[in-house]
PDB file of N, CA and C in Angstrom:
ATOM      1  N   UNK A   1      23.635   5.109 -23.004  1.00  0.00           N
ATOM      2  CA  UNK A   1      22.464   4.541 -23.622  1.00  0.00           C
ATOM      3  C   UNK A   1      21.213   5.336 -23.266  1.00  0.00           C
ATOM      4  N   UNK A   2      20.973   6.303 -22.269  1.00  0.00           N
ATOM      5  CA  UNK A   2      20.189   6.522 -21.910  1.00  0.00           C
ATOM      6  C   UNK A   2      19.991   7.557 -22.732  1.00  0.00           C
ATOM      7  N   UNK A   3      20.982   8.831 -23.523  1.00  0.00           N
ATOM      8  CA  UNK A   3      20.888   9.662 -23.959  1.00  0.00           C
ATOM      9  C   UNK A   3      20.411   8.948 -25.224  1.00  0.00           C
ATOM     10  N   UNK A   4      20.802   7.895 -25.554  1.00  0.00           N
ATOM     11  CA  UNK A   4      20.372   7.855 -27.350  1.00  0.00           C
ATOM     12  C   UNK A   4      18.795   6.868 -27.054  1.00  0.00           C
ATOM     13  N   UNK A   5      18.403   6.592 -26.445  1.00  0.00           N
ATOM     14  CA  UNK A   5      16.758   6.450 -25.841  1.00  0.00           C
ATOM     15  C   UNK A   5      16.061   7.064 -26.374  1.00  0.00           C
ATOM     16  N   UNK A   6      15.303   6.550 -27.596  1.00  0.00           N
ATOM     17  CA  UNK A   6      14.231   7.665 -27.910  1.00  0.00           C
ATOM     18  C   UNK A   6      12.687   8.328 -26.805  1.00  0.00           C
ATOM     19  N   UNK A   7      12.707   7.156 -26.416  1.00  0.00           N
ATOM     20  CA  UNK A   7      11.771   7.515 -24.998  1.00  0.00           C
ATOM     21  C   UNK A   7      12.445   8.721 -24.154  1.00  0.00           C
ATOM     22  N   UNK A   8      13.667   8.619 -23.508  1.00  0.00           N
ATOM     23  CA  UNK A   8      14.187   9.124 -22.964  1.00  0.00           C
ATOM     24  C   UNK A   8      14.854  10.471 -23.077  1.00  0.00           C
ATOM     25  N   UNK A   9      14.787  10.511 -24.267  1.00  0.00           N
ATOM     26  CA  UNK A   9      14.873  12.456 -25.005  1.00  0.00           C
ATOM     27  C   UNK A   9      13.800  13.450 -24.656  1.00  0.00           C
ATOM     28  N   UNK A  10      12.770  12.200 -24.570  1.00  0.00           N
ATOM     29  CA  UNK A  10      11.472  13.123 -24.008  1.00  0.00           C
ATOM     30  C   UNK A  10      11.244  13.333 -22.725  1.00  0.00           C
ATOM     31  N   UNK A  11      12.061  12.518 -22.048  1.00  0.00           N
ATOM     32  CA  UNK A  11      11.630  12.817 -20.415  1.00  0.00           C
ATOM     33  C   UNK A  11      13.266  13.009 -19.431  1.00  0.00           C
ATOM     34  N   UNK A  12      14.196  13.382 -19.978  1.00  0.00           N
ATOM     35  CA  UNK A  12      15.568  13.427 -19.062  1.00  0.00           C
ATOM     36  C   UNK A  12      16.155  14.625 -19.929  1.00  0.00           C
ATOM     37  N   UNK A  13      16.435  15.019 -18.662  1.00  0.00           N
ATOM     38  CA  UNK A  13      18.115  16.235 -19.094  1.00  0.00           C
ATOM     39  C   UNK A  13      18.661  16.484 -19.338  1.00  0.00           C
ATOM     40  N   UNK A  14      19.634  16.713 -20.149  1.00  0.00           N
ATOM     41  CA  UNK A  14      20.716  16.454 -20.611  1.00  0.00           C
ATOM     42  C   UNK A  14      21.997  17.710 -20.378  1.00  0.00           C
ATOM     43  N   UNK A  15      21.556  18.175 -19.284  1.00  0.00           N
ATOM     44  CA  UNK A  15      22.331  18.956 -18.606  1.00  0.00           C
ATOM     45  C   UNK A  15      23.620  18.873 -17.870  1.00  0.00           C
ATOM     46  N   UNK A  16      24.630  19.816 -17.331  1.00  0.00           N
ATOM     47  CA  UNK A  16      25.965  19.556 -16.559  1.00  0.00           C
ATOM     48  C   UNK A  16      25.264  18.787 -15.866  1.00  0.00           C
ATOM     49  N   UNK A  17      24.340  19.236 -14.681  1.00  0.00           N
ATOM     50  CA  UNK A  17      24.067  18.766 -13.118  1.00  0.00           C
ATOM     51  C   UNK A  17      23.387  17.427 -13.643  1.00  0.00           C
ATOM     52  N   UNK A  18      22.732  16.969 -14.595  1.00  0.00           N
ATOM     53  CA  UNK A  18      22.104  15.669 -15.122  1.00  0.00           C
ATOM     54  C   UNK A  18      23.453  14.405 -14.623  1.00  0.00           C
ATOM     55  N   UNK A  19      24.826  14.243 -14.711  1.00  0.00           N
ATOM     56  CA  UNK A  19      25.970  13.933 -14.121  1.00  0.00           C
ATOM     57  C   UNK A  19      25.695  13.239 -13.126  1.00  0.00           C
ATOM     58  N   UNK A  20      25.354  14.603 -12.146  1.00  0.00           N
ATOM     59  CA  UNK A  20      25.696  14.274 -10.809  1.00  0.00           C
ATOM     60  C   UNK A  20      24.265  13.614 -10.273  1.00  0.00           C
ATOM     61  N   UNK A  21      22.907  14.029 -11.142  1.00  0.00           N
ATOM     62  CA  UNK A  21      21.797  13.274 -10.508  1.00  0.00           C
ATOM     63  C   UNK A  21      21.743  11.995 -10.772  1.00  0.00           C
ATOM     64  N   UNK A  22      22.003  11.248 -11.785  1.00  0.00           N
ATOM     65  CA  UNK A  22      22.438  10.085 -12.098  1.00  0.00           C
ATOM     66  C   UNK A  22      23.492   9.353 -11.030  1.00  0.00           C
ATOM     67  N   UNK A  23      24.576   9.838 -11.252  1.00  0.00           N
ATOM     68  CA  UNK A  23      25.801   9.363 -10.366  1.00  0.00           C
ATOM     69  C   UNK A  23      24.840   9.450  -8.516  1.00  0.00           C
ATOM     70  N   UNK A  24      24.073  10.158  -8.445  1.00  0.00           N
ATOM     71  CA  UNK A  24      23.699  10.202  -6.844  1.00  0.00           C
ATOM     72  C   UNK A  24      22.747   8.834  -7.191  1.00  0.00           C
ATOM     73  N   UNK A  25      21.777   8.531  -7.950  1.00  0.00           N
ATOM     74  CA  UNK A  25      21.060   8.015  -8.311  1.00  0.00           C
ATOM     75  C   UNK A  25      21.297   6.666  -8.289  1.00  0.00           C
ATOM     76  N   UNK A  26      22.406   6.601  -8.906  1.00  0.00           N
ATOM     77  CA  UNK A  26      23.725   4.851  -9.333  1.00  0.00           C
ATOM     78  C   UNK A  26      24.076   4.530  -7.727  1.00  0.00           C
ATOM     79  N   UNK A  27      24.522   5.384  -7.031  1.00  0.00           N
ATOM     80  CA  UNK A  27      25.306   4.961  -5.618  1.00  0.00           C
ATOM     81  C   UNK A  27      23.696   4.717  -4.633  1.00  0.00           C
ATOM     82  N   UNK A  28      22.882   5.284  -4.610  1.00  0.00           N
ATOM     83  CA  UNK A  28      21.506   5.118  -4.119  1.00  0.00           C
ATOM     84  C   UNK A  28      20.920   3.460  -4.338  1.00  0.00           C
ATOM     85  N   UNK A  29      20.815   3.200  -5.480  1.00  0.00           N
ATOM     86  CA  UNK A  29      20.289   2.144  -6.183  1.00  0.00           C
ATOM     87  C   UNK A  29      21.390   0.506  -5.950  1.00  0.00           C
ATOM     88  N   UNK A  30      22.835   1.065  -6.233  1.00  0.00           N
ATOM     89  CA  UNK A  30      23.675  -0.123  -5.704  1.00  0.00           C
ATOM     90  C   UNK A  30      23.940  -0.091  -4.088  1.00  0.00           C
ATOM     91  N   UNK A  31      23.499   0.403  -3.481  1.00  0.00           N
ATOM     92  CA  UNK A  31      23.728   0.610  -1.823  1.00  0.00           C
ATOM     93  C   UNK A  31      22.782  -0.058  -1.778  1.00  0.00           C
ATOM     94  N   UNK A  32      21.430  -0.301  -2.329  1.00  0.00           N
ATOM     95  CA  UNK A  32      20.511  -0.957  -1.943  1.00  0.00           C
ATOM     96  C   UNK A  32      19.957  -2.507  -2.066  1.00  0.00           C
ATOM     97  N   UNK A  33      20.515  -3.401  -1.028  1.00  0.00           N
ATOM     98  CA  UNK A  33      20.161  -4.551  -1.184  1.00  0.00           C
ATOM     99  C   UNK A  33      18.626  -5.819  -1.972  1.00  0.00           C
ATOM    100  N   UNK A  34      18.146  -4.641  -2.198  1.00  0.00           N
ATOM    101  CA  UNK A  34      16.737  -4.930  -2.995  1.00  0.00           C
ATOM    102  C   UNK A  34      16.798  -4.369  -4.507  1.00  0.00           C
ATOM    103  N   UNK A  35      17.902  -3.968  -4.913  1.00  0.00           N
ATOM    104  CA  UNK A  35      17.999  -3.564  -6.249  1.00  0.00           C
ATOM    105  C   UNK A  35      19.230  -4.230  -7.045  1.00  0.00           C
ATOM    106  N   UNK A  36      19.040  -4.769  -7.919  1.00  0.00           N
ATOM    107  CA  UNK A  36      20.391  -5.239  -8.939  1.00  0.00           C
ATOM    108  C   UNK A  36      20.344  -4.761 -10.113  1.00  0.00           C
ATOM    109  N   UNK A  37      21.644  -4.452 -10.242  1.00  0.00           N
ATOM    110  CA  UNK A  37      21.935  -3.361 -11.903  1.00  0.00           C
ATOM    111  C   UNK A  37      22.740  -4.472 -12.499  1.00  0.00           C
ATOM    112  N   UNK A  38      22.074  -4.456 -13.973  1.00  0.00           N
ATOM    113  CA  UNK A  38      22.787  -5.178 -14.481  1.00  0.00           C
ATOM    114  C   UNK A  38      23.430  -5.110 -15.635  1.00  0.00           C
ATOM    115  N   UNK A  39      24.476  -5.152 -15.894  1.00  0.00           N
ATOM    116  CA  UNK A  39      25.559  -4.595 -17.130  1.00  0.00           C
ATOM    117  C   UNK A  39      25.465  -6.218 -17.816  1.00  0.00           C
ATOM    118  N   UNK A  40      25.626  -5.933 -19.567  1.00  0.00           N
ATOM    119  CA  UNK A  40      25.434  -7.193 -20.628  1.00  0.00           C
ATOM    120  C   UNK A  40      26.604  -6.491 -21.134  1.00  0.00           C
ATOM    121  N   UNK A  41      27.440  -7.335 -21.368  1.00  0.00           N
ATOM    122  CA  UNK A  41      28.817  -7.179 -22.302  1.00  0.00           C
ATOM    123  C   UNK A  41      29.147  -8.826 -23.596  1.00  0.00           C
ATOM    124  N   UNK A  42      29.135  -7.574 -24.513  1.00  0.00           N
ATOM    125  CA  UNK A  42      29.369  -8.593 -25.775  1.00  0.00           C
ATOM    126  C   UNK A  42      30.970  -9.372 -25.701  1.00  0.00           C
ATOM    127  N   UNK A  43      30.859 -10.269 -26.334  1.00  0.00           N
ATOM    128  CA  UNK A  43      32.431 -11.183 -26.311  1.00  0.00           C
ATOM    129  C   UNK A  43      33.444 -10.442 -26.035  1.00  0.00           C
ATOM    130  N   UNK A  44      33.468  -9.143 -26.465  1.00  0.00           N
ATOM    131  CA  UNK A  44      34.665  -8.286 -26.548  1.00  0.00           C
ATOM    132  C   UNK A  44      34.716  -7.147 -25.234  1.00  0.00           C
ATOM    133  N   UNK A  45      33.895  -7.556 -24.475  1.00  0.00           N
ATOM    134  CA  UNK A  45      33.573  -7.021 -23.388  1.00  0.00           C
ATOM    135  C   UNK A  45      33.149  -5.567 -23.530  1.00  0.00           C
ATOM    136  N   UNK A  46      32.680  -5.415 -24.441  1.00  0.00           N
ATOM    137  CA  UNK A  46      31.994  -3.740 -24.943  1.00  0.00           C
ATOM    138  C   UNK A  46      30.578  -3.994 -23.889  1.00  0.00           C
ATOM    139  N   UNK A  47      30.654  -2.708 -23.844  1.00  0.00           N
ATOM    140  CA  UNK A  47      29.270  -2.563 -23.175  1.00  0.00           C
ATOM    141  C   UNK A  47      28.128  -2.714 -24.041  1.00  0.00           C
ATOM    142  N   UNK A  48      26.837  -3.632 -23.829  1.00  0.00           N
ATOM    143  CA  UNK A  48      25.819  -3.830 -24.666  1.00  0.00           C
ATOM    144  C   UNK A  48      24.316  -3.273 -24.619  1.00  0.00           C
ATOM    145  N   UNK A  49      24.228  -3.405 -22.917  1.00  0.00           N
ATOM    146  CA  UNK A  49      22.938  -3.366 -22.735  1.00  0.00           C
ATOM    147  C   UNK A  49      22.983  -3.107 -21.239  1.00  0.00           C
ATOM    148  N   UNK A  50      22.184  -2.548 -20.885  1.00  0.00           N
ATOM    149  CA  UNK A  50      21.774  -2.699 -19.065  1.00  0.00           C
ATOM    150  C   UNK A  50      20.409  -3.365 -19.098  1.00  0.00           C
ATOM    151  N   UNK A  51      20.411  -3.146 -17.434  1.00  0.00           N
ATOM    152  CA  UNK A  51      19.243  -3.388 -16.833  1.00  0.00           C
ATOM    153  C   UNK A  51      18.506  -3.495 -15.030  1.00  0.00           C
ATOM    154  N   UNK A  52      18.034  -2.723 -15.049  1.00  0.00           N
ATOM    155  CA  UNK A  52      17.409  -2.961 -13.171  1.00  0.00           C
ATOM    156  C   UNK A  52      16.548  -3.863 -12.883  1.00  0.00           C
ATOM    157  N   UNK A  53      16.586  -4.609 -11.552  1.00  0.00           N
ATOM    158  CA  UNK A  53      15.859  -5.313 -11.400  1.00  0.00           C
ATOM    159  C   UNK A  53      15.353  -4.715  -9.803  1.00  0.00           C
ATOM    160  N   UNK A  54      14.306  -4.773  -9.075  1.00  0.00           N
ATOM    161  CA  UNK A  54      14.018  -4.084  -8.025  1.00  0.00           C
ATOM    162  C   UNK A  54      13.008  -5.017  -7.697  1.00  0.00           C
ATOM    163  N   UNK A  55      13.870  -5.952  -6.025  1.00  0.00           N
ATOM    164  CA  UNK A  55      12.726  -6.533  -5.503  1.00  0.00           C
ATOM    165  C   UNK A  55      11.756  -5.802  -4.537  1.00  0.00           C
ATOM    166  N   UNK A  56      10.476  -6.884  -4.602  1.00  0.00           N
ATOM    167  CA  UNK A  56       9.748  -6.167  -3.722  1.00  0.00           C
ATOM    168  C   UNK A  56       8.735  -7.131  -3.114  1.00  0.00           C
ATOM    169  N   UNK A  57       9.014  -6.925  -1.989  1.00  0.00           N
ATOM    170  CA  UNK A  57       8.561  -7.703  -0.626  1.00  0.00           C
ATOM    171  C   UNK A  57       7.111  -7.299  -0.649  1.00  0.00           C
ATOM    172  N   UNK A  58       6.383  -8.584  -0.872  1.00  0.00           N
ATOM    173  CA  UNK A  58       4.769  -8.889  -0.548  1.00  0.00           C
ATOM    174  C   UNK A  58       4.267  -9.646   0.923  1.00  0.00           C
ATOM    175  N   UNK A  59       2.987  -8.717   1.338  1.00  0.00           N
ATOM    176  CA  UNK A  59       2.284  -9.496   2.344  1.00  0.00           C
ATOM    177  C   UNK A  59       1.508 -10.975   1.765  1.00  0.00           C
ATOM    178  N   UNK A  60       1.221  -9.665  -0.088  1.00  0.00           N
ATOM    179  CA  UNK A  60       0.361 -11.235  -0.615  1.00  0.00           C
ATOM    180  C   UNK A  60       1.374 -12.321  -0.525  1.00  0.00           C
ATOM    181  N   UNK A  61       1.095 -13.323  -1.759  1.00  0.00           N
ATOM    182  CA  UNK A  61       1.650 -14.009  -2.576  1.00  0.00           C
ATOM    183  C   UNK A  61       2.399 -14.584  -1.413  1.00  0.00           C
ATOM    184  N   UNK A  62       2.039 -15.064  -0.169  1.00  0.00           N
ATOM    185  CA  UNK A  62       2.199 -15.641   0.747  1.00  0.00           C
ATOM    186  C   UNK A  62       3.776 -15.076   1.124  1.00  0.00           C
ATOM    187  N   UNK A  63       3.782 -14.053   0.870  1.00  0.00           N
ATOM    188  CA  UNK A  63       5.228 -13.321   1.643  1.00  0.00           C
ATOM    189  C   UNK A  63       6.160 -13.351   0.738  1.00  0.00           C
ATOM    190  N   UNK A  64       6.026 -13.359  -0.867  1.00  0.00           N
ATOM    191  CA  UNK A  64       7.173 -14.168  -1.728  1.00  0.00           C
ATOM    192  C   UNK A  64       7.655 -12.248  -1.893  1.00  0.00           C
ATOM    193  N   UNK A  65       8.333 -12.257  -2.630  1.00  0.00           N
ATOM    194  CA  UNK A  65       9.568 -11.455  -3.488  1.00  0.00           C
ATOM    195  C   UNK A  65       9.021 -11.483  -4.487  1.00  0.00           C
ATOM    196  N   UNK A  66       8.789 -10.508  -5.172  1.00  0.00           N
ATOM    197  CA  UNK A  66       8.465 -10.368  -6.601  1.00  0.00           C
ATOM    198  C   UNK A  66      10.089  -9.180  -7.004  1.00  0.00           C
ATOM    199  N   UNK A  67       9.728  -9.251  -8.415  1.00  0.00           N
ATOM    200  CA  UNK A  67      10.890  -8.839  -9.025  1.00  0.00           C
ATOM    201  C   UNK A  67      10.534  -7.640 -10.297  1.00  0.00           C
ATOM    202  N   UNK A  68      10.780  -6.324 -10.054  1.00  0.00           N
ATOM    203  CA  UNK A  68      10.251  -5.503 -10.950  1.00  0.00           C
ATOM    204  C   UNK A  68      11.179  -5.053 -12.029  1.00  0.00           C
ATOM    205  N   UNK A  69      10.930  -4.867 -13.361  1.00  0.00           N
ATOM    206  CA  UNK A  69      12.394  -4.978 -14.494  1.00  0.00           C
ATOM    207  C   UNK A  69      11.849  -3.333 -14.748  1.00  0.00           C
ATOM    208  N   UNK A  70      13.551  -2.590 -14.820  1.00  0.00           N
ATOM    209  CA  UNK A  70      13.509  -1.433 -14.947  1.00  0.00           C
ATOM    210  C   UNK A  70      14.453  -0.985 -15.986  1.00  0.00           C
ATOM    211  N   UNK A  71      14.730   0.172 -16.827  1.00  0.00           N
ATOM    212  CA  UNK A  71      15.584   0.724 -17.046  1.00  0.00           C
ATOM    213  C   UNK A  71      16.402  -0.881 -18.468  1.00  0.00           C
ATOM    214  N   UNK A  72      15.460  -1.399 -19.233  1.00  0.00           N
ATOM    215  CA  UNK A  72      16.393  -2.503 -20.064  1.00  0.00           C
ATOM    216  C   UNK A  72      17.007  -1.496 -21.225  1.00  0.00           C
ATOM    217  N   UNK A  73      18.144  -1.632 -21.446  1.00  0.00           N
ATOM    218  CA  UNK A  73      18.613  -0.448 -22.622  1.00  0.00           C
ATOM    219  C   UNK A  73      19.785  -1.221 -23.114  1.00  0.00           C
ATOM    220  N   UNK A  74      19.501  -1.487 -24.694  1.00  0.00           N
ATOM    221  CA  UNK A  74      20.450  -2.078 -25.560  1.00  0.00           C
ATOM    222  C   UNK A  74      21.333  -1.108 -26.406  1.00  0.00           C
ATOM    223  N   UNK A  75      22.706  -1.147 -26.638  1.00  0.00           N
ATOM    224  CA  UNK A  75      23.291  -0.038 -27.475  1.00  0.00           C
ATOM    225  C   UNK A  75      22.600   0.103 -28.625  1.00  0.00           C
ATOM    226  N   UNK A  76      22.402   1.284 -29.125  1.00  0.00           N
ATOM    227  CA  UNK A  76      21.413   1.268 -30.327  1.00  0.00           C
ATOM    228  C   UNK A  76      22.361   0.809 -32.044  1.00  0.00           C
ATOM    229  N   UNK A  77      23.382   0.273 -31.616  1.00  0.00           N
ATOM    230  CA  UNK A  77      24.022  -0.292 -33.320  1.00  0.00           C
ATOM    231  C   UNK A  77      23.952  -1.758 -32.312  1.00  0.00           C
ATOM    232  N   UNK A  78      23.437  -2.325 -31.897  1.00  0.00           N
ATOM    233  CA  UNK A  78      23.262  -3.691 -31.180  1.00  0.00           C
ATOM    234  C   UNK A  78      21.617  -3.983 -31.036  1.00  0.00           C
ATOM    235  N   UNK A  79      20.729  -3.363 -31.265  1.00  0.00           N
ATOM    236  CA  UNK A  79      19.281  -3.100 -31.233  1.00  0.00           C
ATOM    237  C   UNK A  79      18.939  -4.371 -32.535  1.00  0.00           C
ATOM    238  N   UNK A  80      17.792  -5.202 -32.154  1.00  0.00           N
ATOM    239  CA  UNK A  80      17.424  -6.382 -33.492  1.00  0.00           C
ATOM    240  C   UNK A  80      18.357  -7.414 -33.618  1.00  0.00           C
ATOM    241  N   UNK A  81      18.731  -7.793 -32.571  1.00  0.00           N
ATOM    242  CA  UNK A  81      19.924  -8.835 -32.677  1.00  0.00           C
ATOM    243  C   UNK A  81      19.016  -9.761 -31.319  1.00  0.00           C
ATOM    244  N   UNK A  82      18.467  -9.476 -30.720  1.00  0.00           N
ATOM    245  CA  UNK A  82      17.271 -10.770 -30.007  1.00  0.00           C
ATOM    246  C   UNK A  82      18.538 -10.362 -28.319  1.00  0.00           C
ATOM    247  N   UNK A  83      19.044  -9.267 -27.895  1.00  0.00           N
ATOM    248  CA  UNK A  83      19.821  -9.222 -27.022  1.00  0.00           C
ATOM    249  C   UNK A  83      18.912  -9.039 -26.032  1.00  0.00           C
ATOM    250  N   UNK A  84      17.662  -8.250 -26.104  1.00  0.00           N
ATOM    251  CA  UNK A  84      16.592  -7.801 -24.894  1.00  0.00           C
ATOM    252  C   UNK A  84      16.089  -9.653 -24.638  1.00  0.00           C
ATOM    253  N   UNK A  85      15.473 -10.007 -25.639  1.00  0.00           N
ATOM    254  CA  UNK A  85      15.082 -11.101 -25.538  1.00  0.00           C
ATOM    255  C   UNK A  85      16.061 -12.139 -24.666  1.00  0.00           C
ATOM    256  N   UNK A  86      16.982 -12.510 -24.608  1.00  0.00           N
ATOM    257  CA  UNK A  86      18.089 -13.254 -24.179  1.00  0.00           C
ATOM    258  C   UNK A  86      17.722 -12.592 -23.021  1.00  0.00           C
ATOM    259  N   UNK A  87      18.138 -11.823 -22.243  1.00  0.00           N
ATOM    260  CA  UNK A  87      18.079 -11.105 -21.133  1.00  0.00           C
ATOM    261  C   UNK A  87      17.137 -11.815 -20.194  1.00  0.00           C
ATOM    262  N   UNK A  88      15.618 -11.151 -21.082  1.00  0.00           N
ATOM    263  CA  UNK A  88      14.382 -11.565 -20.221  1.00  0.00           C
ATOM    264  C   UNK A  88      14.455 -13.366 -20.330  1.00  0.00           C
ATOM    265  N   UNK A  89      14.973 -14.275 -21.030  1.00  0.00           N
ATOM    266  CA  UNK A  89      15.057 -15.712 -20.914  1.00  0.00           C
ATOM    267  C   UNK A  89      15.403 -16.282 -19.600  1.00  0.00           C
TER     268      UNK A  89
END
């Protein structure tokens, strides 16, 4: 999904080593207890959509957790079907 990203044509690689920075990137991000990746699979268990979520620990907000949304990417023949929307619900 990331390659068919129109945003993302403009700013990523699409190179051999692009692979392995990703894949270092994926094991970085799930090792980390303050980050959740999240995979959306349609009935048929196809892959649909991702998404990151990345907490982050405040002094404000009386010490709470806030929650930062990263990386939402819907398959693009699944795009206009209200799937991003559902997500953020």
């Amino acid at each position: 999904m990331i390659t068919d990203d129109e945003l993302g044509q403009l700013r990523e690689n699409f190179q051999t080593q692009l692979l392995l920075d990703y894949l270092k990137a994926f094991e970085n991000i799930n090792s980390d207890k303050n980050q959740e990746l999240i995979v959306i699979e349609n009935d048929k268990k196809e892959l649909t959509g991702t998404l990151q979520l990345t907490f982050i620990q405040y002094l404000s907000y009386q010490g709470g957790i806030r929650a930062k949304i990263e990386a939402v990417r819907i398959r693009k023949d699944k795009r206009g079907l209200g799937i991003g929307k559902i997500i953020f619900q």
